[in-house]
Structures are given as structure tokens and as C-alpha cells.
C-alpha atoms as a PDB file:
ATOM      1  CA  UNK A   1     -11.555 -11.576 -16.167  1.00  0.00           C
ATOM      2  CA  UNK A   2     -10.879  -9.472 -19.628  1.00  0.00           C
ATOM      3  CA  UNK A   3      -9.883  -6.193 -19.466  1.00  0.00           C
ATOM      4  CA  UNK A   4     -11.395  -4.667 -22.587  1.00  0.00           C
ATOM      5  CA  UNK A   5      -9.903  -1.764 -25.334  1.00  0.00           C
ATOM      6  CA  UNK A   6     -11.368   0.741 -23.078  1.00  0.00           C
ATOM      7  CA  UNK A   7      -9.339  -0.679 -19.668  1.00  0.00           C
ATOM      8  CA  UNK A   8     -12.631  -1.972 -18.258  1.00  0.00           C
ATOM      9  CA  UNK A   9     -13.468  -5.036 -16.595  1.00  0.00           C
ATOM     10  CA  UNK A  10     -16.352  -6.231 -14.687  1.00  0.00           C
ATOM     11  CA  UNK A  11     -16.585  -6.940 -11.176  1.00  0.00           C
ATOM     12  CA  UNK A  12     -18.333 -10.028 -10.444  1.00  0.00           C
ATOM     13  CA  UNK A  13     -21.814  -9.944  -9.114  1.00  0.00           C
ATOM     14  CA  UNK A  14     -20.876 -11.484  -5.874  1.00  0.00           C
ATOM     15  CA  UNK A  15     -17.960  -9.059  -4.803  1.00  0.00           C
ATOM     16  CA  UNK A  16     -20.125  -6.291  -6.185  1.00  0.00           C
ATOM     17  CA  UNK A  17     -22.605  -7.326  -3.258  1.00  0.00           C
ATOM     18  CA  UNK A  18     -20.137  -8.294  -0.685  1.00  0.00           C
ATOM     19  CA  UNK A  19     -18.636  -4.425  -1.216  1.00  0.00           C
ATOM     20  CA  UNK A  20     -22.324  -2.947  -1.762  1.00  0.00           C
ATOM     21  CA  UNK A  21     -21.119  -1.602  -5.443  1.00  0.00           C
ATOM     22  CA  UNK A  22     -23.374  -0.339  -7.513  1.00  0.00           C
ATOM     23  CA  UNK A  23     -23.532   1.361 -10.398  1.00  0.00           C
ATOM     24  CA  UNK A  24     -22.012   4.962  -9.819  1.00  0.00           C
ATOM     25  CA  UNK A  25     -20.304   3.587  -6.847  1.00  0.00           C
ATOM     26  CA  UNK A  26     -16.706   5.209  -6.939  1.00  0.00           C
ATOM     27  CA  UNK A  27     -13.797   1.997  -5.976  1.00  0.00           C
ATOM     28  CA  UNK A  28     -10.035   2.253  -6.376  1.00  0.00           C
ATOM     29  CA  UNK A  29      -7.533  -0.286  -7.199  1.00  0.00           C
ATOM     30  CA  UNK A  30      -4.783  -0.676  -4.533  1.00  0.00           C
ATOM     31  CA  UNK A  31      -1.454  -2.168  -5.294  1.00  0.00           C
ATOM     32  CA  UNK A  32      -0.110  -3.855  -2.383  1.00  0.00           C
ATOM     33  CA  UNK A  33       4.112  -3.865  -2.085  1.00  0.00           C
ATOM     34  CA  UNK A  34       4.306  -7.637  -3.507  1.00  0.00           C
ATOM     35  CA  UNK A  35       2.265  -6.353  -6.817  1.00  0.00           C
ATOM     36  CA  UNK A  36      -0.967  -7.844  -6.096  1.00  0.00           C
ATOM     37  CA  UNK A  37      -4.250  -5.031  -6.604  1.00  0.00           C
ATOM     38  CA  UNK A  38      -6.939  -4.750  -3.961  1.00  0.00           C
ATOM     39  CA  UNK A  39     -10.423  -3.670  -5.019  1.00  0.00           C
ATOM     40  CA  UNK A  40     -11.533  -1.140  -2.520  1.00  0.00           C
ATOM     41  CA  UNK A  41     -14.643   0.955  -2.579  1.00  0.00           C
ATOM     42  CA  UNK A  42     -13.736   4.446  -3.222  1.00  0.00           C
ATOM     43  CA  UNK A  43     -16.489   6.088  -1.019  1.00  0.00           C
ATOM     44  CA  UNK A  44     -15.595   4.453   2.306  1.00  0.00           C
ATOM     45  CA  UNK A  45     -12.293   6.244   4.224  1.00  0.00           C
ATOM     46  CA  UNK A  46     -12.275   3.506   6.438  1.00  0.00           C
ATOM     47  CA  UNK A  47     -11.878   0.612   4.179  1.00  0.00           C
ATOM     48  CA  UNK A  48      -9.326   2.750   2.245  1.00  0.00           C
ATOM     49  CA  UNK A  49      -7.243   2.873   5.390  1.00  0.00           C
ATOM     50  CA  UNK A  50      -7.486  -0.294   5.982  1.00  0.00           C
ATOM     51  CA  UNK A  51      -6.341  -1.448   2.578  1.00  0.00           C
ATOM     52  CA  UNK A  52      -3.096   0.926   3.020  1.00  0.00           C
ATOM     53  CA  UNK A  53      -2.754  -0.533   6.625  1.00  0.00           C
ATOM     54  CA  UNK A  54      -2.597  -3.765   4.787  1.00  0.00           C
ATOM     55  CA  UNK A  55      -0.383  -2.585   2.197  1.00  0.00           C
ATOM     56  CA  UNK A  56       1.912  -0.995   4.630  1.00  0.00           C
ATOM     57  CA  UNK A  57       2.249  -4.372   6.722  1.00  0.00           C
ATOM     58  CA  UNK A  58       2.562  -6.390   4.033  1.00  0.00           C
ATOM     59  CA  UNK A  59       5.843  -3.867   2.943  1.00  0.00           C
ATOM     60  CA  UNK A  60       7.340  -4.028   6.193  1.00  0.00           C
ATOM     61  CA  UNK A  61       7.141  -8.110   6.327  1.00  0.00           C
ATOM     62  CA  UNK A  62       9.067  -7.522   3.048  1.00  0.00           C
ATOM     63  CA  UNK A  63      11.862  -5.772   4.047  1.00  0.00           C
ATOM     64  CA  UNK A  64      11.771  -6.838   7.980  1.00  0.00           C
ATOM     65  CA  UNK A  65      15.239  -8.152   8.712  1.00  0.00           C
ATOM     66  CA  UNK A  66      16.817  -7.155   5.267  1.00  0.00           C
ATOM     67  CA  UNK A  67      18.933  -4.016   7.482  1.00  0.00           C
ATOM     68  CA  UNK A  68      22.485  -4.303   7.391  1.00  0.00           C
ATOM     69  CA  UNK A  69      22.927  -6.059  10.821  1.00  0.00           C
ATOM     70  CA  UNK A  70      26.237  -4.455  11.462  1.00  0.00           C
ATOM     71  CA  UNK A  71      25.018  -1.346  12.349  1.00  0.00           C
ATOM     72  CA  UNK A  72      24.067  -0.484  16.075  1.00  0.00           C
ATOM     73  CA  UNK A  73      21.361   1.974  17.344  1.00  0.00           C
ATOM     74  CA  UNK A  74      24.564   4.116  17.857  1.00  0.00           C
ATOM     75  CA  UNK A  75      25.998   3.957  14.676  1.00  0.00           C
ATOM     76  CA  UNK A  76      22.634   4.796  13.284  1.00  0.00           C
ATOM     77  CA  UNK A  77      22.779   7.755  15.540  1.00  0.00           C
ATOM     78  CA  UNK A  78      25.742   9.155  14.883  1.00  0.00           C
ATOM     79  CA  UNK A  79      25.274   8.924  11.075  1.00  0.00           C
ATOM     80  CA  UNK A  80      21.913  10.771  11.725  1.00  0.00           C
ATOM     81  CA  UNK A  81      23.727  13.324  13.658  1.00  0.00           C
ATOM     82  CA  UNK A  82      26.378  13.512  11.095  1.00  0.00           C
ATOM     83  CA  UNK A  83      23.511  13.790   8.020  1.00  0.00           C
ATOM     84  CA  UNK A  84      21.961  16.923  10.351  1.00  0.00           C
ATOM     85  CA  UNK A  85      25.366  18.864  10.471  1.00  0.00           C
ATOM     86  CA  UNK A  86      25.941  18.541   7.008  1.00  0.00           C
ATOM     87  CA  UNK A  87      22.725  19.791   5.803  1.00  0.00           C
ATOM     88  CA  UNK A  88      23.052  22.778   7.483  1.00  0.00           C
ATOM     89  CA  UNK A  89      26.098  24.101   6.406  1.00  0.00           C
END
């Protein structure tokens, strides 16, 4: 696909179906957290949700497990706690 001096490209006929897109059909582009770009049809709130949904899990499989693992519930806590105090005065 070329994008052209105007930023456009053209869908291909068969997503264009698949979606339903036609011409004055609204779509947004999506980026995801690893940099890809969904294609989502603009119009639809559902299928907007579920691209962020998708977005979102894809983030969280990211940065699942990348915590510092010396930290307990607790000490989370207490530094919450200790973040709260501080604000307020």
C-alpha cells in the first residue's frame, strides 16, 4: 500500500466489504501498544471498544511481570498511604 502526498491510501476492496466501508463511511486508525495500526470503522462504538479492549490487553501482556518483584502488597500500601499524606499538606 502507498500512502500518497496527500496522506491517503486505499483500503482494499475486500476489507472495505468485510468492514461494510463505503464511501463517506467515517474509520479511525488505532495504534495498538506494540506500534501496529488497526483499521476500525469510525461509526460503530462497539467495534471501537473492542479495538481499545484489544489495545489495552495487548499493553498489559507487555508490561505483565515487568513490576519490581521486591515490593509486597504492603509496601505498595504504605507508599500509597505515604503519597496521600504528602499531597495534602
Amino acid at each position: 500500500m502507498r500512502v500518497t502526498t496527500k496522506g491517503q491510501v486505499t483500503i482494499p476492496k475486500e476489507i472495505r466489504d468485510r468492514l461494510g466501508i463505503e464511501a463517506g463511511s467515517e474509520v479511525e486508525f488505532v495504534e495498538r501498544a506494540d506500534g501496529a495500526v488497526e483499521l476500525v470503522r469510525g461509526t460503530e462504538p462497539d467495534m471501537r471498544a473492542k479495538a481499545l479492549d484489544r489495545s489495552l490487553e495487548d499493553w498489559f501482556r507487555r508490561i505483565e511481570g515487568t513490576g519490581d518483584s521486591n515490593l509486597t502488597a504492603d509496601d505498595i500500601m504504605a507508599m500509597t498511604r505515604d503519597r496521600d499524606v504528602r499531597d495534602n499538606h
